[in-house]
PDB file of N, CA and C in Angstrom:
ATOM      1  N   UNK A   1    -226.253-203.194-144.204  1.00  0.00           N
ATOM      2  CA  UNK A   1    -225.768-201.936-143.685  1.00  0.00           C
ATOM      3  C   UNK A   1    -226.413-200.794-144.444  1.00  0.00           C
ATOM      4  N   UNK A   2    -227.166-200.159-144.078  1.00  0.00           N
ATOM      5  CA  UNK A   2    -227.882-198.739-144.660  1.00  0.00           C
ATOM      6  C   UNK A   2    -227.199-197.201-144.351  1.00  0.00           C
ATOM      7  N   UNK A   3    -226.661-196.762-145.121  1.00  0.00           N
ATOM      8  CA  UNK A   3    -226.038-195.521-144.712  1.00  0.00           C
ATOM      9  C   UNK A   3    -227.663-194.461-144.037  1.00  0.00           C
ATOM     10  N   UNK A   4    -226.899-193.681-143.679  1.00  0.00           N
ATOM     11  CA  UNK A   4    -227.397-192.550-143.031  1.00  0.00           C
ATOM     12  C   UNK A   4    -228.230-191.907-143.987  1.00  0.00           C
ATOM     13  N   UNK A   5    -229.342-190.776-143.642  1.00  0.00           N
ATOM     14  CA  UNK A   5    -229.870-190.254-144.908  1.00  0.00           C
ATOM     15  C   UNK A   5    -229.022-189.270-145.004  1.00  0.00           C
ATOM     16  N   UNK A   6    -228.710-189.005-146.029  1.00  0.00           N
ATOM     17  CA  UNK A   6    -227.975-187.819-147.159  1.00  0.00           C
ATOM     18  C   UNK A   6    -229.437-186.508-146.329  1.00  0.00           C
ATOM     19  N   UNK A   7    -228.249-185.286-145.614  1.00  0.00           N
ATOM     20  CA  UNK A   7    -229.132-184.155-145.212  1.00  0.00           C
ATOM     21  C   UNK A   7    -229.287-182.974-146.709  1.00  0.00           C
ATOM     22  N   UNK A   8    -230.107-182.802-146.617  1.00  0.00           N
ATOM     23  CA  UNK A   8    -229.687-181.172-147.830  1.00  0.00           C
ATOM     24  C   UNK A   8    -228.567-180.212-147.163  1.00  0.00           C
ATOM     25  N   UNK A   9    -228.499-179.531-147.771  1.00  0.00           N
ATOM     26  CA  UNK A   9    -227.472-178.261-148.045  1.00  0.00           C
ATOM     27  C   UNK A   9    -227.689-177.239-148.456  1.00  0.00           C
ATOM     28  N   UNK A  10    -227.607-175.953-147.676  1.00  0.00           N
ATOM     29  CA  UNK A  10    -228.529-175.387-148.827  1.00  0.00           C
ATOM     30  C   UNK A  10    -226.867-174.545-149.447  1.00  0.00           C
ATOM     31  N   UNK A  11    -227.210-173.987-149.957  1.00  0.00           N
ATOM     32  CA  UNK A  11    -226.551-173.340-151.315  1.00  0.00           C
ATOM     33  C   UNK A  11    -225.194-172.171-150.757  1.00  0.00           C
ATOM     34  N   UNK A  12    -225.228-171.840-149.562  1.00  0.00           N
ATOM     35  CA  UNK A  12    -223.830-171.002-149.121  1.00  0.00           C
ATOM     36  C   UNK A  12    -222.749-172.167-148.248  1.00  0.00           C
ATOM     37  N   UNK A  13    -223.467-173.095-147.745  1.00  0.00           N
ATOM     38  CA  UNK A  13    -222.823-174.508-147.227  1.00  0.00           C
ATOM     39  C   UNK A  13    -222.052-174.708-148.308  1.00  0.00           C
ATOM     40  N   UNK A  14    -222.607-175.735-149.500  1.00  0.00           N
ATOM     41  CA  UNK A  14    -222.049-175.905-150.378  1.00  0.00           C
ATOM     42  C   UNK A  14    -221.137-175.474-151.196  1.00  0.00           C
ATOM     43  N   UNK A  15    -221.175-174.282-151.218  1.00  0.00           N
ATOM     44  CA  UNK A  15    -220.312-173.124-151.918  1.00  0.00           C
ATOM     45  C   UNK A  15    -218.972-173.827-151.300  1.00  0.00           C
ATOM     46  N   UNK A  16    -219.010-173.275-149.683  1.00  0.00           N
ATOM     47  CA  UNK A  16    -217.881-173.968-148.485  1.00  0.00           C
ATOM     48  C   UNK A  16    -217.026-174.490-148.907  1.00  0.00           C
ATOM     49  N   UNK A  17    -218.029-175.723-148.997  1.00  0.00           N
ATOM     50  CA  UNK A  17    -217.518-177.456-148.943  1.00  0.00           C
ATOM     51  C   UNK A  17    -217.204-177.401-150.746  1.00  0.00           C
ATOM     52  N   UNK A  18    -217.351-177.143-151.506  1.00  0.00           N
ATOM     53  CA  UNK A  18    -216.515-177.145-153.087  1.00  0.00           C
ATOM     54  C   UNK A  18    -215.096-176.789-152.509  1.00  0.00           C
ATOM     55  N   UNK A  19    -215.453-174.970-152.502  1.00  0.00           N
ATOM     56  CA  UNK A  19    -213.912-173.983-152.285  1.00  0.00           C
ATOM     57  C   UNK A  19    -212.893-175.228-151.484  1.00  0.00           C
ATOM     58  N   UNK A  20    -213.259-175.216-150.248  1.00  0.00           N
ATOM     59  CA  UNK A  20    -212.448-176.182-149.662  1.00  0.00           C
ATOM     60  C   UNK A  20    -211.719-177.527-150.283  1.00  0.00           C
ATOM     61  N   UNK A  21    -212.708-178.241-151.139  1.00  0.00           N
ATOM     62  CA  UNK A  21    -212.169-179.282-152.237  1.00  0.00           C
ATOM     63  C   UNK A  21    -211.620-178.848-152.786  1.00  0.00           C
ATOM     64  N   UNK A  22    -211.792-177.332-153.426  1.00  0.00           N
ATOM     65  CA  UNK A  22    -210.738-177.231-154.831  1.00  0.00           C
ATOM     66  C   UNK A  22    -208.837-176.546-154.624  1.00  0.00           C
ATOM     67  N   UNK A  23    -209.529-176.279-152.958  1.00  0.00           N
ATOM     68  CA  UNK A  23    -208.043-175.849-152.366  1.00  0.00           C
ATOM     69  C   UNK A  23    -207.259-176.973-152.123  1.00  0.00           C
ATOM     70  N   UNK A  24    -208.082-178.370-151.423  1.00  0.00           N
ATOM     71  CA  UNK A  24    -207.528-179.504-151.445  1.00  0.00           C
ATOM     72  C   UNK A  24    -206.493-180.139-152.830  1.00  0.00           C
ATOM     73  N   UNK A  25    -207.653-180.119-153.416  1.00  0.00           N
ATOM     74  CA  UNK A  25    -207.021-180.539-154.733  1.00  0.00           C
ATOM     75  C   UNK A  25    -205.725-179.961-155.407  1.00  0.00           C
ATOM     76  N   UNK A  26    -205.687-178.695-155.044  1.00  0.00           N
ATOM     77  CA  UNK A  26    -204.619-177.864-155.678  1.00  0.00           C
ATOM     78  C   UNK A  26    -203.180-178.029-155.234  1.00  0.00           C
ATOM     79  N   UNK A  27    -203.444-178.139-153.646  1.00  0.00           N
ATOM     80  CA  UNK A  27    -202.807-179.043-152.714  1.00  0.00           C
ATOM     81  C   UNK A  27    -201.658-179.960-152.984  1.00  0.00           C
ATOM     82  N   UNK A  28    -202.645-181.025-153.498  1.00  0.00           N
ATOM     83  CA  UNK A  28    -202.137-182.318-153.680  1.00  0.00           C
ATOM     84  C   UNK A  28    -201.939-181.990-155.237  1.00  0.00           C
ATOM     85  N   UNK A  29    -201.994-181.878-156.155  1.00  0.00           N
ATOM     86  CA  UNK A  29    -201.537-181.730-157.311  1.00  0.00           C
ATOM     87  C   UNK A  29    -199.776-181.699-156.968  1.00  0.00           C
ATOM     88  N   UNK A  30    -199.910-180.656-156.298  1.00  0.00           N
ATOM     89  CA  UNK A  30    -197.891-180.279-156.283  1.00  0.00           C
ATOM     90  C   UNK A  30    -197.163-181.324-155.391  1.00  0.00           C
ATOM     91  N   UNK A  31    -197.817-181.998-154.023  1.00  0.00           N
ATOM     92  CA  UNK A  31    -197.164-182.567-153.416  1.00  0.00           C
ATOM     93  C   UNK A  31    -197.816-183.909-153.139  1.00  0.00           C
ATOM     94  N   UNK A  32    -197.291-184.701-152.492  1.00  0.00           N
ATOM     95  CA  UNK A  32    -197.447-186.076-152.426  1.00  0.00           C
ATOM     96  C   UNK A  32    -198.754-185.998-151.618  1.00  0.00           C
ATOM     97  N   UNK A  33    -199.221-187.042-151.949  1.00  0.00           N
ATOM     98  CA  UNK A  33    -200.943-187.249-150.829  1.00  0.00           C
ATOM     99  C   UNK A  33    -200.481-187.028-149.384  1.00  0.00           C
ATOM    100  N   UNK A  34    -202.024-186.140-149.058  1.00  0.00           N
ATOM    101  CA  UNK A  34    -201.764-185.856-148.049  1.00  0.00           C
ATOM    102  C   UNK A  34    -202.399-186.626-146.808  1.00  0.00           C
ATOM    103  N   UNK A  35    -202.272-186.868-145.810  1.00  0.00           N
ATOM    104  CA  UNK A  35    -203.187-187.653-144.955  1.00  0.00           C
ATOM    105  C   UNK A  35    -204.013-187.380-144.509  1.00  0.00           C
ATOM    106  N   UNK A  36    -204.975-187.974-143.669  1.00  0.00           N
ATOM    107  CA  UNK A  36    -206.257-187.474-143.447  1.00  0.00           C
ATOM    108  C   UNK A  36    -206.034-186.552-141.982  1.00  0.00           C
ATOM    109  N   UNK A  37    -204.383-186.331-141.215  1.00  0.00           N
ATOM    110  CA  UNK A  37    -204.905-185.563-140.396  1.00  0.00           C
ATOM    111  C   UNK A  37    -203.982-184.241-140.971  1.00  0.00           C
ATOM    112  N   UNK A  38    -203.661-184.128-141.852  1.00  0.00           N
ATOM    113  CA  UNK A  38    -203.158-183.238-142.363  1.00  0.00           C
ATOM    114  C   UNK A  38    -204.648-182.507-143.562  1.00  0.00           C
ATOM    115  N   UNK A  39    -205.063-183.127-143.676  1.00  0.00           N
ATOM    116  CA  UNK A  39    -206.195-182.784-144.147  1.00  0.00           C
ATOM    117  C   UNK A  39    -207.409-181.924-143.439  1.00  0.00           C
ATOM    118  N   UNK A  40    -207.629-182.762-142.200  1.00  0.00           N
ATOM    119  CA  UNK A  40    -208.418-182.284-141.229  1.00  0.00           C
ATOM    120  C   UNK A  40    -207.780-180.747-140.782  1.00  0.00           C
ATOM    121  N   UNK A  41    -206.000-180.511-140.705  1.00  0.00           N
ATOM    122  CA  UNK A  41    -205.675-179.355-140.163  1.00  0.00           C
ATOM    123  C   UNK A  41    -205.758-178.209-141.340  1.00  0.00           C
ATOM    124  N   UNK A  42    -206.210-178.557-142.682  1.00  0.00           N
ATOM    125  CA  UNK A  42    -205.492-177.708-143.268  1.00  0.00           C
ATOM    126  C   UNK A  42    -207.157-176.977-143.601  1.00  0.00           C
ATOM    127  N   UNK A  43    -208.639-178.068-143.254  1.00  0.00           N
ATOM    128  CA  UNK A  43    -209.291-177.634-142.931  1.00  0.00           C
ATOM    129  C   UNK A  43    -210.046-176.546-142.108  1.00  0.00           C
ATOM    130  N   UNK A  44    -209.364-176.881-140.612  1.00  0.00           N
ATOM    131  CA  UNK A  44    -209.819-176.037-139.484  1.00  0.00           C
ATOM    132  C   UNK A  44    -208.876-174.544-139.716  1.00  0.00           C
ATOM    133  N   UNK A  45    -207.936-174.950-140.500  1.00  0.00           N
ATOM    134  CA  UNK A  45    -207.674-173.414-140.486  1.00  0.00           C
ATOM    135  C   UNK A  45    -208.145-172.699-141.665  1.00  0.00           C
ATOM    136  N   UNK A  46    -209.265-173.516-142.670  1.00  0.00           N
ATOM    137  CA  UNK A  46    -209.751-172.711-143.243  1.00  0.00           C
ATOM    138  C   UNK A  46    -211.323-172.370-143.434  1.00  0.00           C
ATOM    139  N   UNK A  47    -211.369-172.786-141.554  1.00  0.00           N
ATOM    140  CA  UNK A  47    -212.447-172.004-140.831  1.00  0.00           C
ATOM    141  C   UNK A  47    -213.612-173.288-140.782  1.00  0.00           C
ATOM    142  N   UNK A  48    -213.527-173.925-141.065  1.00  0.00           N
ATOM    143  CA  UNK A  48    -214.260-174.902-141.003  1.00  0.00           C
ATOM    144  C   UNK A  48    -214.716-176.005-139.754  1.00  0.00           C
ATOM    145  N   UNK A  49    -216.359-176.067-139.394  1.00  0.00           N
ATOM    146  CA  UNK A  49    -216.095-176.438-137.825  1.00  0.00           C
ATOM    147  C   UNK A  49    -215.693-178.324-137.864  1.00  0.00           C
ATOM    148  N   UNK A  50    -215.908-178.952-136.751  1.00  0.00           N
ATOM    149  CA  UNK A  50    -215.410-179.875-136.604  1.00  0.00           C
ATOM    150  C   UNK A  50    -216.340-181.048-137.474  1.00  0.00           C
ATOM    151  N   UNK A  51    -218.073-180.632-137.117  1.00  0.00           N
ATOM    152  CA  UNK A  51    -218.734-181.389-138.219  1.00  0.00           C
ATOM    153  C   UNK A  51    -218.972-181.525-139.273  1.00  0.00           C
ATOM    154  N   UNK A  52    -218.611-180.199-139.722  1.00  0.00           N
ATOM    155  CA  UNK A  52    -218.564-180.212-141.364  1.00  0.00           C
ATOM    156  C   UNK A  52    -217.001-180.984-141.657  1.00  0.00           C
ATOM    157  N   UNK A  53    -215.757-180.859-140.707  1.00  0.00           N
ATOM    158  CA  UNK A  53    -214.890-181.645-141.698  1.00  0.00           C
ATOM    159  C   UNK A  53    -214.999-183.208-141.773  1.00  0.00           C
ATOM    160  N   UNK A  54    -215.799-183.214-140.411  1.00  0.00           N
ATOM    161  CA  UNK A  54    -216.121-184.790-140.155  1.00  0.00           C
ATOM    162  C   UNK A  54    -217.052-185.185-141.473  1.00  0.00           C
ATOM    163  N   UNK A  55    -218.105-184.301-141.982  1.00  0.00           N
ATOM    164  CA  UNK A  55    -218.986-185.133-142.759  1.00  0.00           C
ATOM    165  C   UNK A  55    -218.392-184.786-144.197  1.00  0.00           C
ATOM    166  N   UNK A  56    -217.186-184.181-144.548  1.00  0.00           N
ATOM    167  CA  UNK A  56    -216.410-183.920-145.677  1.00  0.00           C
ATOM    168  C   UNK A  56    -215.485-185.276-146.044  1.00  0.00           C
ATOM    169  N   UNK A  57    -214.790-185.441-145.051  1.00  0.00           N
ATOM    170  CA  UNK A  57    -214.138-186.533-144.698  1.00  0.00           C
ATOM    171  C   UNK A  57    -214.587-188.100-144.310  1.00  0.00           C
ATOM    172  N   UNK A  58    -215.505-188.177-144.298  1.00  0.00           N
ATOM    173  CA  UNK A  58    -215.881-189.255-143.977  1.00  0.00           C
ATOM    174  C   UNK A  58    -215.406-190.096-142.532  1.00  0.00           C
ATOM    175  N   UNK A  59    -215.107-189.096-141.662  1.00  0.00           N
ATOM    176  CA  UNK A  59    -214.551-189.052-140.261  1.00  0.00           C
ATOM    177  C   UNK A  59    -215.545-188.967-139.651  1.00  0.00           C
ATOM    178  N   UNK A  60    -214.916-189.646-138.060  1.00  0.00           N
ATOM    179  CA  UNK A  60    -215.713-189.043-137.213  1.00  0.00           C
ATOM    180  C   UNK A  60    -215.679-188.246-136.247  1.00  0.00           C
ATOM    181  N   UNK A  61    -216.715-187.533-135.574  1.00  0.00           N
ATOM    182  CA  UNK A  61    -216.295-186.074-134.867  1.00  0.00           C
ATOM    183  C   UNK A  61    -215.499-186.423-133.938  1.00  0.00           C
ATOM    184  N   UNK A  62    -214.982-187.037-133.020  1.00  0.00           N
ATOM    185  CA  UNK A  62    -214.497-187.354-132.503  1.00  0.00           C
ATOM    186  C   UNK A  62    -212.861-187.485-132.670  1.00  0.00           C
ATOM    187  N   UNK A  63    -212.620-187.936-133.780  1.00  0.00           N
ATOM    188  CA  UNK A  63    -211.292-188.132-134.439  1.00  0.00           C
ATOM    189  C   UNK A  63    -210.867-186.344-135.023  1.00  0.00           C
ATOM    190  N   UNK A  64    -211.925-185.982-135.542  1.00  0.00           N
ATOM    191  CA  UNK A  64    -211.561-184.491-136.298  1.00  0.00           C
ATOM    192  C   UNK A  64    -211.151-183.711-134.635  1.00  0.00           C
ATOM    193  N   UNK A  65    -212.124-183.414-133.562  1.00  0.00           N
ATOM    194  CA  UNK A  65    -211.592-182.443-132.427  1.00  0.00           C
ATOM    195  C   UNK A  65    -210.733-182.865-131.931  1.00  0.00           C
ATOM    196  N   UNK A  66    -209.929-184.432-131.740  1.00  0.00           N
ATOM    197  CA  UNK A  66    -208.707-184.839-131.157  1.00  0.00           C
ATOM    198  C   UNK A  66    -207.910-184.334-131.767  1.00  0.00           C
ATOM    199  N   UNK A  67    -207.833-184.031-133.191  1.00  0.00           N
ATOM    200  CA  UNK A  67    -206.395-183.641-134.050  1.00  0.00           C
ATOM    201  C   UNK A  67    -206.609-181.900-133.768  1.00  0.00           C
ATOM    202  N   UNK A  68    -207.611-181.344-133.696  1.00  0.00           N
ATOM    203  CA  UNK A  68    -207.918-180.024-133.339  1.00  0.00           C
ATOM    204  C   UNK A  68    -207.151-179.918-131.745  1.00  0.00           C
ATOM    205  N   UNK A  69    -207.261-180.951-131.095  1.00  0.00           N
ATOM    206  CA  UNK A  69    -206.927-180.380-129.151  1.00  0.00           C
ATOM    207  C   UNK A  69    -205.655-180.622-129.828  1.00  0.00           C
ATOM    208  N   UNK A  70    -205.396-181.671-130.454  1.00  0.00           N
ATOM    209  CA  UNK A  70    -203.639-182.043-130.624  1.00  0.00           C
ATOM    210  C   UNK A  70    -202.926-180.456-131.275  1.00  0.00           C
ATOM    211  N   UNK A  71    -203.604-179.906-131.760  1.00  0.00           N
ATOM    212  CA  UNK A  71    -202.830-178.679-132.818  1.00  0.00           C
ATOM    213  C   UNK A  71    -202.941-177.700-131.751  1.00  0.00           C
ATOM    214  N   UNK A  72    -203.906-177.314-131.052  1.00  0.00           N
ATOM    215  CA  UNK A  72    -203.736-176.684-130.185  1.00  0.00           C
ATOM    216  C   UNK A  72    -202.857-176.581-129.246  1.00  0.00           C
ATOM    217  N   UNK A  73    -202.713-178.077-128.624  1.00  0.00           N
ATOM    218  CA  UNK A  73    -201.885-177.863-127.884  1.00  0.00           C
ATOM    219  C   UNK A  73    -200.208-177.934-128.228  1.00  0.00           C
ATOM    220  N   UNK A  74    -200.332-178.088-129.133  1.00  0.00           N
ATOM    221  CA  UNK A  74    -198.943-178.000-129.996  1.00  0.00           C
ATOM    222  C   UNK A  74    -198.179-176.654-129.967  1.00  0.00           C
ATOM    223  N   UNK A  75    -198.864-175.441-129.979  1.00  0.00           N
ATOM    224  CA  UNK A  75    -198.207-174.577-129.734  1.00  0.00           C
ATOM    225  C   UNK A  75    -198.269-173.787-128.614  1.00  0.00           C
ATOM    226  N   UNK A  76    -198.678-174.562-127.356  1.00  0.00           N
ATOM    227  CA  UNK A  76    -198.753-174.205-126.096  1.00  0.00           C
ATOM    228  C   UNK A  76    -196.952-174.228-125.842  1.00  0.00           C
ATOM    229  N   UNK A  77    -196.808-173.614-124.716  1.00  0.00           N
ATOM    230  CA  UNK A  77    -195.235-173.765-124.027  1.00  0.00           C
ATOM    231  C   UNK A  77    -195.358-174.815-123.115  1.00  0.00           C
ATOM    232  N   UNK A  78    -194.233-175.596-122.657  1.00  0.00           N
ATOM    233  CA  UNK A  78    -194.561-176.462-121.494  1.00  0.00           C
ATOM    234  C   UNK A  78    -194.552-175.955-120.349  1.00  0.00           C
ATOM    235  N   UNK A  79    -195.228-176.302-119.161  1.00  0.00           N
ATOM    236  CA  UNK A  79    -195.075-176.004-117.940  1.00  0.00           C
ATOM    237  C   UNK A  79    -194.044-175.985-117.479  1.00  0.00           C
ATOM    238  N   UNK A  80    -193.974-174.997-116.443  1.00  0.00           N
ATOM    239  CA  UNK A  80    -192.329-175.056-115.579  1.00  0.00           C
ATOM    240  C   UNK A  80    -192.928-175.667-114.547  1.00  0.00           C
ATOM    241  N   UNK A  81    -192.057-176.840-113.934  1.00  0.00           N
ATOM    242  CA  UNK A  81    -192.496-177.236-112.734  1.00  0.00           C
ATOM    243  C   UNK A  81    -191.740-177.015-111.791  1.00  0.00           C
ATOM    244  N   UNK A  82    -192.044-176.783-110.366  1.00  0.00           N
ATOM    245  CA  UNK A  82    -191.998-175.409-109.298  1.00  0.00           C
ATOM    246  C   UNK A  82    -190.630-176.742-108.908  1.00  0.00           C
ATOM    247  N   UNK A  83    -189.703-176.271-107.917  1.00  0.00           N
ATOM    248  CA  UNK A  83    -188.375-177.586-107.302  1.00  0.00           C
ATOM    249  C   UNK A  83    -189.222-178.052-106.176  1.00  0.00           C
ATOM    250  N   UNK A  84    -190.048-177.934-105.977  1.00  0.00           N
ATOM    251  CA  UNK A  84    -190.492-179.646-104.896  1.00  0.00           C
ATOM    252  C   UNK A  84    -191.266-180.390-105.490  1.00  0.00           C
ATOM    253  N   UNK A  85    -191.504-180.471-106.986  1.00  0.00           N
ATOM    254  CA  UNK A  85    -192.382-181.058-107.940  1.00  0.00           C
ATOM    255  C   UNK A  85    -191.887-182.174-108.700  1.00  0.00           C
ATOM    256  N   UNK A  86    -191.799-183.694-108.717  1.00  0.00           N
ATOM    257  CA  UNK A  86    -190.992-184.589-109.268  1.00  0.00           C
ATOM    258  C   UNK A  86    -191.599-184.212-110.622  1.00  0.00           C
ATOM    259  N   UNK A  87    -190.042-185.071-111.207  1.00  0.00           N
ATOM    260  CA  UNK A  87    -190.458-185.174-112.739  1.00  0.00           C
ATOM    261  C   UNK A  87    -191.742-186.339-112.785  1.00  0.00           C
TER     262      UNK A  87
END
């Protein structure tokens, strides 16, 4: 099994991806481990797109934008459905 090649970074990326670790870390210091989709959210809201948390995380993109549609739609309202509309 051969991993992927390691891309560079250049130097305002990186900056990013530390800050973001050291907010993580600070994180979890006070409270119990956190999970990886609590991780992923605490990411996107600190602006971070879906591939960078994927390649932070060791996720894949796929898994990171599902928990993104899931948060989204989390604070949608539900539909009213019209009276000739079954449940």
């Amino acid at each position: 099994m051969n991993s992927p090649p390691i891309q560079p970074i250049d130097g305002i990326a990186l900056q990013r991806r530390l800050d973001a670790i050291v907010v993580l870390l600070m994180e979890t210091g006070t409270a119990p481990s956190r999970t990886a989709t609590q991780k992923v959210r605490r990411l996107l809201d600190l602006g971070f797109s879906v591939s960078e948390i994927a390649a932070m995380l060791g996720k894949k993109s796929n898994y990171v934008a599902a928990i993104r549609a899931q948060a989204a739609g989390a604070g949608r309202r539900p539909r009213r459905r019209s009276e000739g509309e079954a449940l």
